[in-house]
PDB file of N, CA and C in Angstrom:
ATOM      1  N   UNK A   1      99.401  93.413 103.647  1.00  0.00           N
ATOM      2  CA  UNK A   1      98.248  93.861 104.382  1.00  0.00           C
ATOM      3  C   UNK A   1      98.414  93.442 105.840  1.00  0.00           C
ATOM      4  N   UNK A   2      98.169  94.345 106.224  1.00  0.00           N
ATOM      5  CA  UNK A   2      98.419  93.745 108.224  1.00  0.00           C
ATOM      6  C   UNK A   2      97.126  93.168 108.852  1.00  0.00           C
ATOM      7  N   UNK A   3      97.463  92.872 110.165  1.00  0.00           N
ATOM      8  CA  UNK A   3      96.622  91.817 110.323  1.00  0.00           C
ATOM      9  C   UNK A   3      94.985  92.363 110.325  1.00  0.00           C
ATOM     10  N   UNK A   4      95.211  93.779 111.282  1.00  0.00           N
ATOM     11  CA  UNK A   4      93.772  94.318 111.269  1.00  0.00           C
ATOM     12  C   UNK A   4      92.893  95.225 109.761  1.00  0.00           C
ATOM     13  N   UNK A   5      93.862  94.882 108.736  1.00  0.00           N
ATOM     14  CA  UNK A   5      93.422  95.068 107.187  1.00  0.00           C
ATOM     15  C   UNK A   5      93.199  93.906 106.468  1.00  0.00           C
ATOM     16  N   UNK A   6      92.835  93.059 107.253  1.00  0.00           N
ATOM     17  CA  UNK A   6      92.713  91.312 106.173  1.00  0.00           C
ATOM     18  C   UNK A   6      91.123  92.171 105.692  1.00  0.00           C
ATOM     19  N   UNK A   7      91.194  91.665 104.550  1.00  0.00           N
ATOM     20  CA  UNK A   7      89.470  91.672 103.888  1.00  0.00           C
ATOM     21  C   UNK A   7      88.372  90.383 104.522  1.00  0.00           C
ATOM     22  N   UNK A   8      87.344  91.059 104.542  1.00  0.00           N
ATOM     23  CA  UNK A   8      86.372  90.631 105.572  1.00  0.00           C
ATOM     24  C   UNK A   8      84.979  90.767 104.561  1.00  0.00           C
ATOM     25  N   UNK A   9      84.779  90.247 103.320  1.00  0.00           N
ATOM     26  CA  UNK A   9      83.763  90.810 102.401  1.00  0.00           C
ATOM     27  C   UNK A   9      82.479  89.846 102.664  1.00  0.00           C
ATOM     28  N   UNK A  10      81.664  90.381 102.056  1.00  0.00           N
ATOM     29  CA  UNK A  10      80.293  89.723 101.644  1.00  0.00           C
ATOM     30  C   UNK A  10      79.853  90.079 100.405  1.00  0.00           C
ATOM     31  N   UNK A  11      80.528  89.120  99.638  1.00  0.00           N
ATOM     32  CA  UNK A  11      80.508  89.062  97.907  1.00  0.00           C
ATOM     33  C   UNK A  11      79.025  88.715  97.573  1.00  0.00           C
ATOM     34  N   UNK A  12      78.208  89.236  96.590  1.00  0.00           N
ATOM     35  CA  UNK A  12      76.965  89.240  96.249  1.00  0.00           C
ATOM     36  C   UNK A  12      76.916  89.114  94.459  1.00  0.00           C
ATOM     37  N   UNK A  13      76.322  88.229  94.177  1.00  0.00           N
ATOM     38  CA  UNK A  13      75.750  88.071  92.889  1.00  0.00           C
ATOM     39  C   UNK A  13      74.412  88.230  92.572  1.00  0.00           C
ATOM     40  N   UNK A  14      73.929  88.742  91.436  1.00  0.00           N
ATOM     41  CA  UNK A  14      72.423  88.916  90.741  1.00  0.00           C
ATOM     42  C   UNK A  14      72.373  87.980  89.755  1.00  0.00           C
ATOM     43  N   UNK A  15      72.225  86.835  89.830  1.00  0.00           N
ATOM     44  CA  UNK A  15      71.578  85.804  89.038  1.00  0.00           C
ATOM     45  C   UNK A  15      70.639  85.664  87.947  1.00  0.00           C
ATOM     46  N   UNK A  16      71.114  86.015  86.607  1.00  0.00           N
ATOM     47  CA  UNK A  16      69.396  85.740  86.015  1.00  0.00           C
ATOM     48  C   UNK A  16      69.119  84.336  85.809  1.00  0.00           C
ATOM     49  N   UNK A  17      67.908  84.313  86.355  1.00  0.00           N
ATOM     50  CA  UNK A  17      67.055  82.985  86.194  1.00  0.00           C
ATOM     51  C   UNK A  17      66.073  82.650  85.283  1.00  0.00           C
ATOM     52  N   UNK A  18      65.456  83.760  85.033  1.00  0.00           N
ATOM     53  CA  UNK A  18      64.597  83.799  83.847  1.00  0.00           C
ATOM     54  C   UNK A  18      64.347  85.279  83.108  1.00  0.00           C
ATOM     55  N   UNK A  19      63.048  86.268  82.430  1.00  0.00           N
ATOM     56  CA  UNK A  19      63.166  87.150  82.420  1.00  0.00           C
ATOM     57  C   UNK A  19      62.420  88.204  83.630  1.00  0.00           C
ATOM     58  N   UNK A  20      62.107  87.475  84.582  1.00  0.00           N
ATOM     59  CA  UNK A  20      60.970  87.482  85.581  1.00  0.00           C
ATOM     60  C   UNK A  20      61.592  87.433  87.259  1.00  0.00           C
ATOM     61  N   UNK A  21      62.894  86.327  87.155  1.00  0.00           N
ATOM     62  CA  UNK A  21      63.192  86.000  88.396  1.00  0.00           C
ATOM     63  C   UNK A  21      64.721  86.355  88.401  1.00  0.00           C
ATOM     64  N   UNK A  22      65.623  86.892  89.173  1.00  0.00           N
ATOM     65  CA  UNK A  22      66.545  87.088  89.229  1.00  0.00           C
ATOM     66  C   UNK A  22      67.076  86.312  90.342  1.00  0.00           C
ATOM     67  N   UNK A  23      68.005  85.712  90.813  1.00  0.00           N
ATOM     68  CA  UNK A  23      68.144  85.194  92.145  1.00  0.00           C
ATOM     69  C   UNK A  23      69.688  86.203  93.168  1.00  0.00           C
ATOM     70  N   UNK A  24      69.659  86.290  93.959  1.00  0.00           N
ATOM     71  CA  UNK A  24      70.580  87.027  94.622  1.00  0.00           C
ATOM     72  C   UNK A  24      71.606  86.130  95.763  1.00  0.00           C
ATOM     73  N   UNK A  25      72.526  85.553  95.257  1.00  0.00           N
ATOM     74  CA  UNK A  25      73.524  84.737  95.933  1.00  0.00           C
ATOM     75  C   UNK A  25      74.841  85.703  96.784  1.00  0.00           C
ATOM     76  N   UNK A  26      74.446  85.193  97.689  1.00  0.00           N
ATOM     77  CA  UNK A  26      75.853  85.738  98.782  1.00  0.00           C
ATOM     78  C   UNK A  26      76.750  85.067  99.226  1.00  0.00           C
ATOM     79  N   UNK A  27      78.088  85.092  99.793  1.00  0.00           N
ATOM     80  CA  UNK A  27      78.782  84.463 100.743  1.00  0.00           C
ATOM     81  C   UNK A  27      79.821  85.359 101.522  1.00  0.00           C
ATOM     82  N   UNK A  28      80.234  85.053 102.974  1.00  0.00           N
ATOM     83  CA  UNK A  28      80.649  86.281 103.661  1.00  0.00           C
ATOM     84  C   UNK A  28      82.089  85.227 103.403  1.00  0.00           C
ATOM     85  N   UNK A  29      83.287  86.081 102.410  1.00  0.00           N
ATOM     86  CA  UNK A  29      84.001  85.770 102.496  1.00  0.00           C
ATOM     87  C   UNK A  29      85.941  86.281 103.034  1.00  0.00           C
ATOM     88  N   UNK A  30      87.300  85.762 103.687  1.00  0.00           N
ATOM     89  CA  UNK A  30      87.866  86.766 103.984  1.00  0.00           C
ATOM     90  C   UNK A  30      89.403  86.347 103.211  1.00  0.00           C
ATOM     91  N   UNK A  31      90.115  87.638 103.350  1.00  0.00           N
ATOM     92  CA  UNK A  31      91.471  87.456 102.667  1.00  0.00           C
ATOM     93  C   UNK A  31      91.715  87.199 101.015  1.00  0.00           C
ATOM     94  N   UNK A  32      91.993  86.127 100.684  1.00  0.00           N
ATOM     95  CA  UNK A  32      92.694  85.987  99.138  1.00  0.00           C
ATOM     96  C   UNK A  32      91.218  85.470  98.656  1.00  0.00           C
ATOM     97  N   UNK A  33      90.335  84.709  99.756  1.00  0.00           N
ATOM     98  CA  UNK A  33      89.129  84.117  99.122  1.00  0.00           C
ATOM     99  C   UNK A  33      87.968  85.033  98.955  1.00  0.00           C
ATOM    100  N   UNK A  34      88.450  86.576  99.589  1.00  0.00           N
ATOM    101  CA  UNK A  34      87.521  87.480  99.121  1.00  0.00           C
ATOM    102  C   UNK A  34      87.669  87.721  97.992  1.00  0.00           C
ATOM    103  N   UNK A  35      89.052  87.830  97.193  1.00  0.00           N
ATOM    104  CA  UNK A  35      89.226  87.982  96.254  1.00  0.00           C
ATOM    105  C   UNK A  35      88.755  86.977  94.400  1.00  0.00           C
ATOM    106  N   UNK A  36      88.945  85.703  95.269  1.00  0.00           N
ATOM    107  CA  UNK A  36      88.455  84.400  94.534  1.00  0.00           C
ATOM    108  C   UNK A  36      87.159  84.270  94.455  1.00  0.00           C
ATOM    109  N   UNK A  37      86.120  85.140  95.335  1.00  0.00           N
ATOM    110  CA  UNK A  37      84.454  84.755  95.567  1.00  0.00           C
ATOM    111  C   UNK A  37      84.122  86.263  94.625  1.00  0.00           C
ATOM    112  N   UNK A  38      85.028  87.552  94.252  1.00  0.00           N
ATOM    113  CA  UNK A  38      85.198  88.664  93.823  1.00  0.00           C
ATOM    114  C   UNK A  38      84.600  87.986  92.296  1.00  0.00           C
ATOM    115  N   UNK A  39      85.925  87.206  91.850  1.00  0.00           N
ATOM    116  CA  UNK A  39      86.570  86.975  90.517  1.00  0.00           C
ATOM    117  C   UNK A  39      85.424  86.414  90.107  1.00  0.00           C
ATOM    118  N   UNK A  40      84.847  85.124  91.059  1.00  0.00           N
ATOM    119  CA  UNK A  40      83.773  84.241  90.712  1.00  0.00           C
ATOM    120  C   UNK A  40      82.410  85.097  90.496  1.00  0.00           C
ATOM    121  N   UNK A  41      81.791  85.743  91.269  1.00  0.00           N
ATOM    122  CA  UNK A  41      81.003  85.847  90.975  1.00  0.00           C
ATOM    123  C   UNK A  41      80.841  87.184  89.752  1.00  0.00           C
ATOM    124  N   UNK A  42      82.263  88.017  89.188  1.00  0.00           N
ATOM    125  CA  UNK A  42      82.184  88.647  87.972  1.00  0.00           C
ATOM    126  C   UNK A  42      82.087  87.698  86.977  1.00  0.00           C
ATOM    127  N   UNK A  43      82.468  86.913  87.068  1.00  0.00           N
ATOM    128  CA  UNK A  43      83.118  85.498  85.552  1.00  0.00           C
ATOM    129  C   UNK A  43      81.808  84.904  85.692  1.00  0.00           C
ATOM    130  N   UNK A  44      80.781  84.996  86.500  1.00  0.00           N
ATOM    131  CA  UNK A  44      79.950  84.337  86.304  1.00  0.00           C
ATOM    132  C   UNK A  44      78.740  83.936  85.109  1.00  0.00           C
ATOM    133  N   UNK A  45      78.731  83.412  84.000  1.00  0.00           N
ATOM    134  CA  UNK A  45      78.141  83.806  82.811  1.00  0.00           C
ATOM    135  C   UNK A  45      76.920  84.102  82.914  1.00  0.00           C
ATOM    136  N   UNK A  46      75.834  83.811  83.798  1.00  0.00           N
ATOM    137  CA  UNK A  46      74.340  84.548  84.367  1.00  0.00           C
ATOM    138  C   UNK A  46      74.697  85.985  85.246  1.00  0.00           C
ATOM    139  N   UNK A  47      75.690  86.024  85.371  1.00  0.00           N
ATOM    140  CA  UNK A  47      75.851  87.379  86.946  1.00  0.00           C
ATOM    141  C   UNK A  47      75.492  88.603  85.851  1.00  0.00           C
ATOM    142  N   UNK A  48      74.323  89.153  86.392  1.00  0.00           N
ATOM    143  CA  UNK A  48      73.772  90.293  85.814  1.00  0.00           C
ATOM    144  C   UNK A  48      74.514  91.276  86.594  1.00  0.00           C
ATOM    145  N   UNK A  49      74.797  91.274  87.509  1.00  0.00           N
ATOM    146  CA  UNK A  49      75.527  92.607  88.789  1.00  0.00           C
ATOM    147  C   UNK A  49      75.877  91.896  89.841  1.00  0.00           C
ATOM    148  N   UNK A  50      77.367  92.399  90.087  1.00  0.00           N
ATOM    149  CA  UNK A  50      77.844  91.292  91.283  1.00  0.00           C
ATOM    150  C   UNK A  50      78.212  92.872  92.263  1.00  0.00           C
ATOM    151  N   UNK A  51      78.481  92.622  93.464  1.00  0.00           N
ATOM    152  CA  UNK A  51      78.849  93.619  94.457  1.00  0.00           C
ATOM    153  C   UNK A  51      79.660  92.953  95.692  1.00  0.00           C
ATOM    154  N   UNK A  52      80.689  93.832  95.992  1.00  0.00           N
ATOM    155  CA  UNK A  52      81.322  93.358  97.576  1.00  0.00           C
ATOM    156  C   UNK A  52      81.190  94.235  98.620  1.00  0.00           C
ATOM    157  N   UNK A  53      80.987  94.333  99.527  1.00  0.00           N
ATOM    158  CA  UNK A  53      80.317  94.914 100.953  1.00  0.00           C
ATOM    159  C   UNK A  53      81.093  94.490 101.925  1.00  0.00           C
ATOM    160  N   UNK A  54      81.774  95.355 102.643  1.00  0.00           N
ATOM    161  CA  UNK A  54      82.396  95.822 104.147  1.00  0.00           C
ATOM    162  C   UNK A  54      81.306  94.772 105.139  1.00  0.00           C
ATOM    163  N   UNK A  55      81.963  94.824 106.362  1.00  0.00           N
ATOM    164  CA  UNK A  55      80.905  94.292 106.871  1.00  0.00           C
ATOM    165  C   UNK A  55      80.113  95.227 107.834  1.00  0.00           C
ATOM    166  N   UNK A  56      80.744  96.753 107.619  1.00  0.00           N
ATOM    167  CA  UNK A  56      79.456  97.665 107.478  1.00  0.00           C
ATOM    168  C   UNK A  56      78.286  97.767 106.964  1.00  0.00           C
ATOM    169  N   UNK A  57      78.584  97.052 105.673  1.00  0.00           N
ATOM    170  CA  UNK A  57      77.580  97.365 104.709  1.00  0.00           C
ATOM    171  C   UNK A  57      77.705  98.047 103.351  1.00  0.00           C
ATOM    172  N   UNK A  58      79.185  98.685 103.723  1.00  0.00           N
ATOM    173  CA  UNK A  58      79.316  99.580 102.759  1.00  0.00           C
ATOM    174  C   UNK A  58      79.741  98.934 101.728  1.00  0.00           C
ATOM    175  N   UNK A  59      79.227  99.755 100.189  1.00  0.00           N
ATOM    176  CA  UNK A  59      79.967  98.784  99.006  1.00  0.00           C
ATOM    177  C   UNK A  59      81.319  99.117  98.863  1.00  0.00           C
ATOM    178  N   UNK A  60      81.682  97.998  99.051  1.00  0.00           N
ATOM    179  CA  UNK A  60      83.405  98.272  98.345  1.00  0.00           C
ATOM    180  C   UNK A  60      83.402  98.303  97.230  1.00  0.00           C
ATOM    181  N   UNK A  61      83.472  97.295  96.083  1.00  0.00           N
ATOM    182  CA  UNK A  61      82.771  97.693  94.835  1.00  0.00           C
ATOM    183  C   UNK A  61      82.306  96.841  93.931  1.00  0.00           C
ATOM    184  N   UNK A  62      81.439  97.245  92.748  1.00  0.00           N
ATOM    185  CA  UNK A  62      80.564  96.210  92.108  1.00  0.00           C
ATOM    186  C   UNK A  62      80.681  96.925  90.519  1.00  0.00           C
ATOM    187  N   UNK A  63      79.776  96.082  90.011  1.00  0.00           N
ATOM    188  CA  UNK A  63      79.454  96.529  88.424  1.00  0.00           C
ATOM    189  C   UNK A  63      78.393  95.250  87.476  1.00  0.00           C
ATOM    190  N   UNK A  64      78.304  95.544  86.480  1.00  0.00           N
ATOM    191  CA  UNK A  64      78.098  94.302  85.730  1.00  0.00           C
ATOM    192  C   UNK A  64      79.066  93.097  85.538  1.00  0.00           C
ATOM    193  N   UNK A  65      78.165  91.957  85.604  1.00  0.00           N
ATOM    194  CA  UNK A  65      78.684  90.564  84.926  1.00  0.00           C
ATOM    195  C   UNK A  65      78.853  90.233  83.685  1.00  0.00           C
ATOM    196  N   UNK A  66      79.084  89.395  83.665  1.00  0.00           N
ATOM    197  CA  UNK A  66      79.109  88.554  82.406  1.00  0.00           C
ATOM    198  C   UNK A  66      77.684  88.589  81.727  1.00  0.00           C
ATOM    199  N   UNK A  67      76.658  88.622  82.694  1.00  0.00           N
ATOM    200  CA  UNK A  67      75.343  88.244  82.318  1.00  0.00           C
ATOM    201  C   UNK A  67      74.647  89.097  81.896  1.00  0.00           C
ATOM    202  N   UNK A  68      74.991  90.463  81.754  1.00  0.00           N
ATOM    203  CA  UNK A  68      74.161  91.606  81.900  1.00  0.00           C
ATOM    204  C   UNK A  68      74.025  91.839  80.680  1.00  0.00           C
ATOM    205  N   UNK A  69      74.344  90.969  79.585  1.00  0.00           N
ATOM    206  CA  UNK A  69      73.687  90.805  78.259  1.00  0.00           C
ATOM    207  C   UNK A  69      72.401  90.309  78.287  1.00  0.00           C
ATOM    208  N   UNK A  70      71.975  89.751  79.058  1.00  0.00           N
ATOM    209  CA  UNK A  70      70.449  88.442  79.496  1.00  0.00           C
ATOM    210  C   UNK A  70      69.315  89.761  79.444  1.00  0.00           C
ATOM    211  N   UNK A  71      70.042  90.882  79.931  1.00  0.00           N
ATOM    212  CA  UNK A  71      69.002  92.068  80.641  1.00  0.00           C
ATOM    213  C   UNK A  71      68.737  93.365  79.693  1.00  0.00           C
ATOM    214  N   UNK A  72      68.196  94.372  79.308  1.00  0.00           N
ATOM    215  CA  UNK A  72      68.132  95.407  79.038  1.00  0.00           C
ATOM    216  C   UNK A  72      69.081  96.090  79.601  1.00  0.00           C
ATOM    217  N   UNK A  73      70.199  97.094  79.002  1.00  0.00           N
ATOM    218  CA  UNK A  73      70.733  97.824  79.607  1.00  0.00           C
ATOM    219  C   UNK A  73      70.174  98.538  80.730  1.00  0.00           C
ATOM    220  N   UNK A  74      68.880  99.209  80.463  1.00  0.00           N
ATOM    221  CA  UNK A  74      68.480  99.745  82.345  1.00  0.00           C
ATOM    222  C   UNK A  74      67.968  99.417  82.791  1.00  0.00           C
ATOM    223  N   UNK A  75      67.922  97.773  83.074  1.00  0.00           N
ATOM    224  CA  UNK A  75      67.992  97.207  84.100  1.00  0.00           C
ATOM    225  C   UNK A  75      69.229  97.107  84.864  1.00  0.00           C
ATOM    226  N   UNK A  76      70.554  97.196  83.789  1.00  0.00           N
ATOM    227  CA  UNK A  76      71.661  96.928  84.549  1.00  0.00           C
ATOM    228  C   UNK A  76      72.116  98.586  85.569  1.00  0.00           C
ATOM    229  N   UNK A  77      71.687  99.969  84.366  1.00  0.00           N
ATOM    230  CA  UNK A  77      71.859 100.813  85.279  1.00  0.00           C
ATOM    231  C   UNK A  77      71.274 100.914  86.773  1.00  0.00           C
ATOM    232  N   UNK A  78      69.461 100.406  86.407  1.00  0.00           N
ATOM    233  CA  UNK A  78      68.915 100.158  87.718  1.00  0.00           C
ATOM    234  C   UNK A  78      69.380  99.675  89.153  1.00  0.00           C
ATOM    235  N   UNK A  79      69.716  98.652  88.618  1.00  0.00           N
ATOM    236  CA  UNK A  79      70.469  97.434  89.645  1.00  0.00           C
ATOM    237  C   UNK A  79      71.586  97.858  90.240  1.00  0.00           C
ATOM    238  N   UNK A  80      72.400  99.087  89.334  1.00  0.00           N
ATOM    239  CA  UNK A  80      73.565  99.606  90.134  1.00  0.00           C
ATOM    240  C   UNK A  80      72.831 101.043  90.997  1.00  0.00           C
ATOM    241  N   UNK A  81      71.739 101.628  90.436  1.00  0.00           N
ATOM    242  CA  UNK A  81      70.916 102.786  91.554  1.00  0.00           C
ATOM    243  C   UNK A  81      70.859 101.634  92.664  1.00  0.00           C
ATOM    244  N   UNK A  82      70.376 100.378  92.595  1.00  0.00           N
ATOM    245  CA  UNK A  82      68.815 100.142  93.790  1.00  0.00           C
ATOM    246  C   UNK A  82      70.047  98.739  94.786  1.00  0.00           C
ATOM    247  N   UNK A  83      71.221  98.589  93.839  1.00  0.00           N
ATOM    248  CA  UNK A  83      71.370  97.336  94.937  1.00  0.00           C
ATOM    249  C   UNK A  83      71.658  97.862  96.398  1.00  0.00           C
ATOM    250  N   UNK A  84      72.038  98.800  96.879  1.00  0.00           N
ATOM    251  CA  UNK A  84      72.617  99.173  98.344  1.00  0.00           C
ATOM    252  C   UNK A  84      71.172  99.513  98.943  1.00  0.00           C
ATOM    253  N   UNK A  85      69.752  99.508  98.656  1.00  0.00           N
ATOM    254  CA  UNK A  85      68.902  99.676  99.271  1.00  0.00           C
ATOM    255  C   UNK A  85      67.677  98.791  98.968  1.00  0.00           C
ATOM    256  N   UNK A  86      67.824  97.901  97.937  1.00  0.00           N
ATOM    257  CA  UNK A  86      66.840  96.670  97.748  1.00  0.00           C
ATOM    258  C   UNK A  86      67.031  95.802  99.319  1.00  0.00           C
ATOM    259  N   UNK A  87      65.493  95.402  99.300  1.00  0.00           N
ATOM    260  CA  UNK A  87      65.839  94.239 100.531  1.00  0.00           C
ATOM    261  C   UNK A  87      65.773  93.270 100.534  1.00  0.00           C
ATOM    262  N   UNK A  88      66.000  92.649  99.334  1.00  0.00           N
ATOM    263  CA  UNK A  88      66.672  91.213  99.501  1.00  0.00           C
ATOM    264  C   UNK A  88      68.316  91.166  99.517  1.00  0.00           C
ATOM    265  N   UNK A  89      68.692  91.778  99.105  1.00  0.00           N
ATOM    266  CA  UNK A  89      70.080  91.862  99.392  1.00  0.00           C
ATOM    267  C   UNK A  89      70.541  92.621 100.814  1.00  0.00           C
ATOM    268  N   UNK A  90      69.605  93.421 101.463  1.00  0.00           N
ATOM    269  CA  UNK A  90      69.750  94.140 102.974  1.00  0.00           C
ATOM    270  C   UNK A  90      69.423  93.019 103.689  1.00  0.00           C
ATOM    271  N   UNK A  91      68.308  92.093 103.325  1.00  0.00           N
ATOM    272  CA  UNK A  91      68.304  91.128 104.448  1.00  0.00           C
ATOM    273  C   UNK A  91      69.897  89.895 104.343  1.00  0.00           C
ATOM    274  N   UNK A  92      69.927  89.741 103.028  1.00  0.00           N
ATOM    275  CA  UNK A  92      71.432  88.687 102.660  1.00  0.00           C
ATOM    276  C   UNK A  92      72.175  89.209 103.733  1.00  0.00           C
ATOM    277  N   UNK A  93      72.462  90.854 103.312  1.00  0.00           N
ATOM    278  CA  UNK A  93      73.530  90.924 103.888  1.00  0.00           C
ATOM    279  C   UNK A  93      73.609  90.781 105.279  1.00  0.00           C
ATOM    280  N   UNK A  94      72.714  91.290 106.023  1.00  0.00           N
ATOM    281  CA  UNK A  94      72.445  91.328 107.377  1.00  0.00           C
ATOM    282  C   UNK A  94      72.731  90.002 108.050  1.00  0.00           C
ATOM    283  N   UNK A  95      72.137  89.078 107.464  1.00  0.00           N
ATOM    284  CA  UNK A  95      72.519  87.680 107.694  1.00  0.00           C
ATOM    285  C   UNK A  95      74.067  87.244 107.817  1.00  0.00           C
ATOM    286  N   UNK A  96      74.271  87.057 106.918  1.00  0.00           N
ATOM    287  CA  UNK A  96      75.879  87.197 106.162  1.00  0.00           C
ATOM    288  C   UNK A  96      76.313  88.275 107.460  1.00  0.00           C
ATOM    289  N   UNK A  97      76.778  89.219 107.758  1.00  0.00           N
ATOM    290  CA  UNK A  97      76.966  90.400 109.006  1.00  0.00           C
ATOM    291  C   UNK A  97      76.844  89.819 109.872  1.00  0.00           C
ATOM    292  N   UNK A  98      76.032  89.337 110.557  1.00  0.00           N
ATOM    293  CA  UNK A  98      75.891  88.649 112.094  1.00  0.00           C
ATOM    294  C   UNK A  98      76.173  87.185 112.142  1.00  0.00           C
ATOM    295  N   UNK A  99      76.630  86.771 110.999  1.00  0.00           N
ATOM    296  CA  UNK A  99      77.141  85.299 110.570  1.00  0.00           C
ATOM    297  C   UNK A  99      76.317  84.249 111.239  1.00  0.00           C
ATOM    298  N   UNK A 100      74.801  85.031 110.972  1.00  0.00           N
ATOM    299  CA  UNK A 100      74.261  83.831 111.207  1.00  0.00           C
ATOM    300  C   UNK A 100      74.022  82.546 109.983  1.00  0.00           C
ATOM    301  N   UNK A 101      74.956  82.286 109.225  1.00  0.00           N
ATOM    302  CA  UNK A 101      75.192  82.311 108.149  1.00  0.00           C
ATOM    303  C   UNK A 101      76.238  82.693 107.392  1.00  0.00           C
ATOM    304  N   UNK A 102      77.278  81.548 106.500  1.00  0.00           N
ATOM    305  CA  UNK A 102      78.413  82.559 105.530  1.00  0.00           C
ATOM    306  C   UNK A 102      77.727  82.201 104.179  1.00  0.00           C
ATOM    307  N   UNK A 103      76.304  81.603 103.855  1.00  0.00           N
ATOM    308  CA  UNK A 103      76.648  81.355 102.406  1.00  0.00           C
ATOM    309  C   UNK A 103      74.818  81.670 102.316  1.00  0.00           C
ATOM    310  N   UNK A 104      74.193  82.267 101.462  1.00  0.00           N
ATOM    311  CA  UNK A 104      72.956  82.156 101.304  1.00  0.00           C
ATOM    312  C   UNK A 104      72.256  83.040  99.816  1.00  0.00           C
ATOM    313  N   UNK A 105      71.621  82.651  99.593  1.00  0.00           N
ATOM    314  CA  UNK A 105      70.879  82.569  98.125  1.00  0.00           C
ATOM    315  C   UNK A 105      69.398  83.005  98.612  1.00  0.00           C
ATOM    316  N   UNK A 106      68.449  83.549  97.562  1.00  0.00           N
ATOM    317  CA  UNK A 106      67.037  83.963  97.636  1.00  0.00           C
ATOM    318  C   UNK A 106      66.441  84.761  96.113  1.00  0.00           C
ATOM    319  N   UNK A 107      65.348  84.490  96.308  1.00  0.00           N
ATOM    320  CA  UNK A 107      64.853  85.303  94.822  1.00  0.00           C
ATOM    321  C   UNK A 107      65.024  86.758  95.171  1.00  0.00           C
ATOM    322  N   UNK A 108      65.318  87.496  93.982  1.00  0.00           N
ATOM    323  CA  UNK A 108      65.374  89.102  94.459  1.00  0.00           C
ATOM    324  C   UNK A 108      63.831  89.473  93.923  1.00  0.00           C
ATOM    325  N   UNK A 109      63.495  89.859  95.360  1.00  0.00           N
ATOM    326  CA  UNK A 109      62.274  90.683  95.335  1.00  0.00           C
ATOM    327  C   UNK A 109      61.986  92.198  95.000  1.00  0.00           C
ATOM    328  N   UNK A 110      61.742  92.760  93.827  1.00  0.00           N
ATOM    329  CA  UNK A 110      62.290  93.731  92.904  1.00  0.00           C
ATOM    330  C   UNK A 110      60.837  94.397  91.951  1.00  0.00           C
ATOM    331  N   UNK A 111      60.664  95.380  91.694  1.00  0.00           N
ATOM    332  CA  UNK A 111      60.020  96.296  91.139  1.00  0.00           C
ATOM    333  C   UNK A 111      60.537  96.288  89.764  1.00  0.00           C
ATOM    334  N   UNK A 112      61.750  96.266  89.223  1.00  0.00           N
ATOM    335  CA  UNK A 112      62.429  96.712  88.131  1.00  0.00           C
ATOM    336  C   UNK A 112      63.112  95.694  87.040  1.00  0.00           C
ATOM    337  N   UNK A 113      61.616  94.129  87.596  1.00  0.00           N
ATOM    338  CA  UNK A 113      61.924  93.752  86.253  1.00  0.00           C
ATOM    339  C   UNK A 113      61.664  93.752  84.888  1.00  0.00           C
ATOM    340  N   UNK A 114      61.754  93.666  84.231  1.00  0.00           N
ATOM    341  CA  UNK A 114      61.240  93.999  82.636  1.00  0.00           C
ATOM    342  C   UNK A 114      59.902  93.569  82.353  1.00  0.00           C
ATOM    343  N   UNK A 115      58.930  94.042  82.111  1.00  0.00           N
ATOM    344  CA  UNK A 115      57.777  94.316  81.576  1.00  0.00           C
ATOM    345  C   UNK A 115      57.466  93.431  80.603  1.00  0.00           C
ATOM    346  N   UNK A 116      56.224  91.791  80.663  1.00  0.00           N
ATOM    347  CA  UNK A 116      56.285  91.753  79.322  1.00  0.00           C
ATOM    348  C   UNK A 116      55.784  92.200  78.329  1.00  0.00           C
ATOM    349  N   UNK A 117      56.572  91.246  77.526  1.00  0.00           N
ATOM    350  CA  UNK A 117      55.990  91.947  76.091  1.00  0.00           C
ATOM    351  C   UNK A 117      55.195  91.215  75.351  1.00  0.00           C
ATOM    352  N   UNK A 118      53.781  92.093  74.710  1.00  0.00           N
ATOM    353  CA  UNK A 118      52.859  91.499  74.226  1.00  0.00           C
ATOM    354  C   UNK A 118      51.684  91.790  74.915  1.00  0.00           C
TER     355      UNK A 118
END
């Protein structure tokens, strides 16, 4: 890879925390450790949906975790419609982007969590 193709990511995880709270962990990471913050946050045994992002913004690419057993399946389809336009992850990233900040965490503020039951 040459020099002006080093990877430059902002790796993102969906955390389940409970059935209520999801948490959304970022870090803007570059090169082999984009790849290592990639690995980590798929292997993660809570990562309901992990994603990596350009520092356009654009997704490079994502899917389910490890965790996305914790969830209803459409929640997990959901999460792959809504993550490029939810804004807790638009504000992460934005942060993460202007590096005011390489590492930051927050509850995901979200419409599409599961309903209880009862």
């Amino acid at each position: 890879m040459g020099l002006f193709n080093r990877k430059d990511w902002n790796v993102l995880a969906v955390i389940y925390q409970r059935q209520d709270l999801y948490q959304v962990s970022g870090q803007r990471v570059k090169g082999k450790e984009a790849d290592k913050a990639r690995d980590g946050a798929k292997g993660h045994s809570r990562t309901i949906y992990w994603a990596a992002f350009d520092q356009k913004g654009s997704l490079v690419e994502g899917g389910p975790g490890l965790g996305a057993d914790h969830v209803p399946a459409e929640i997990v389809k959901r999460m792959d419609r809504e993550i490029r336009t939810n804004r807790t992850v638009l504000d992460i990233l934005k942060a993460l982007e202007t590096k005011e900040t390489d590492k930051l965490a927050k509850p995901l503020q979200w419409t599409g969590y599961p309903k209880k039951q009862g």
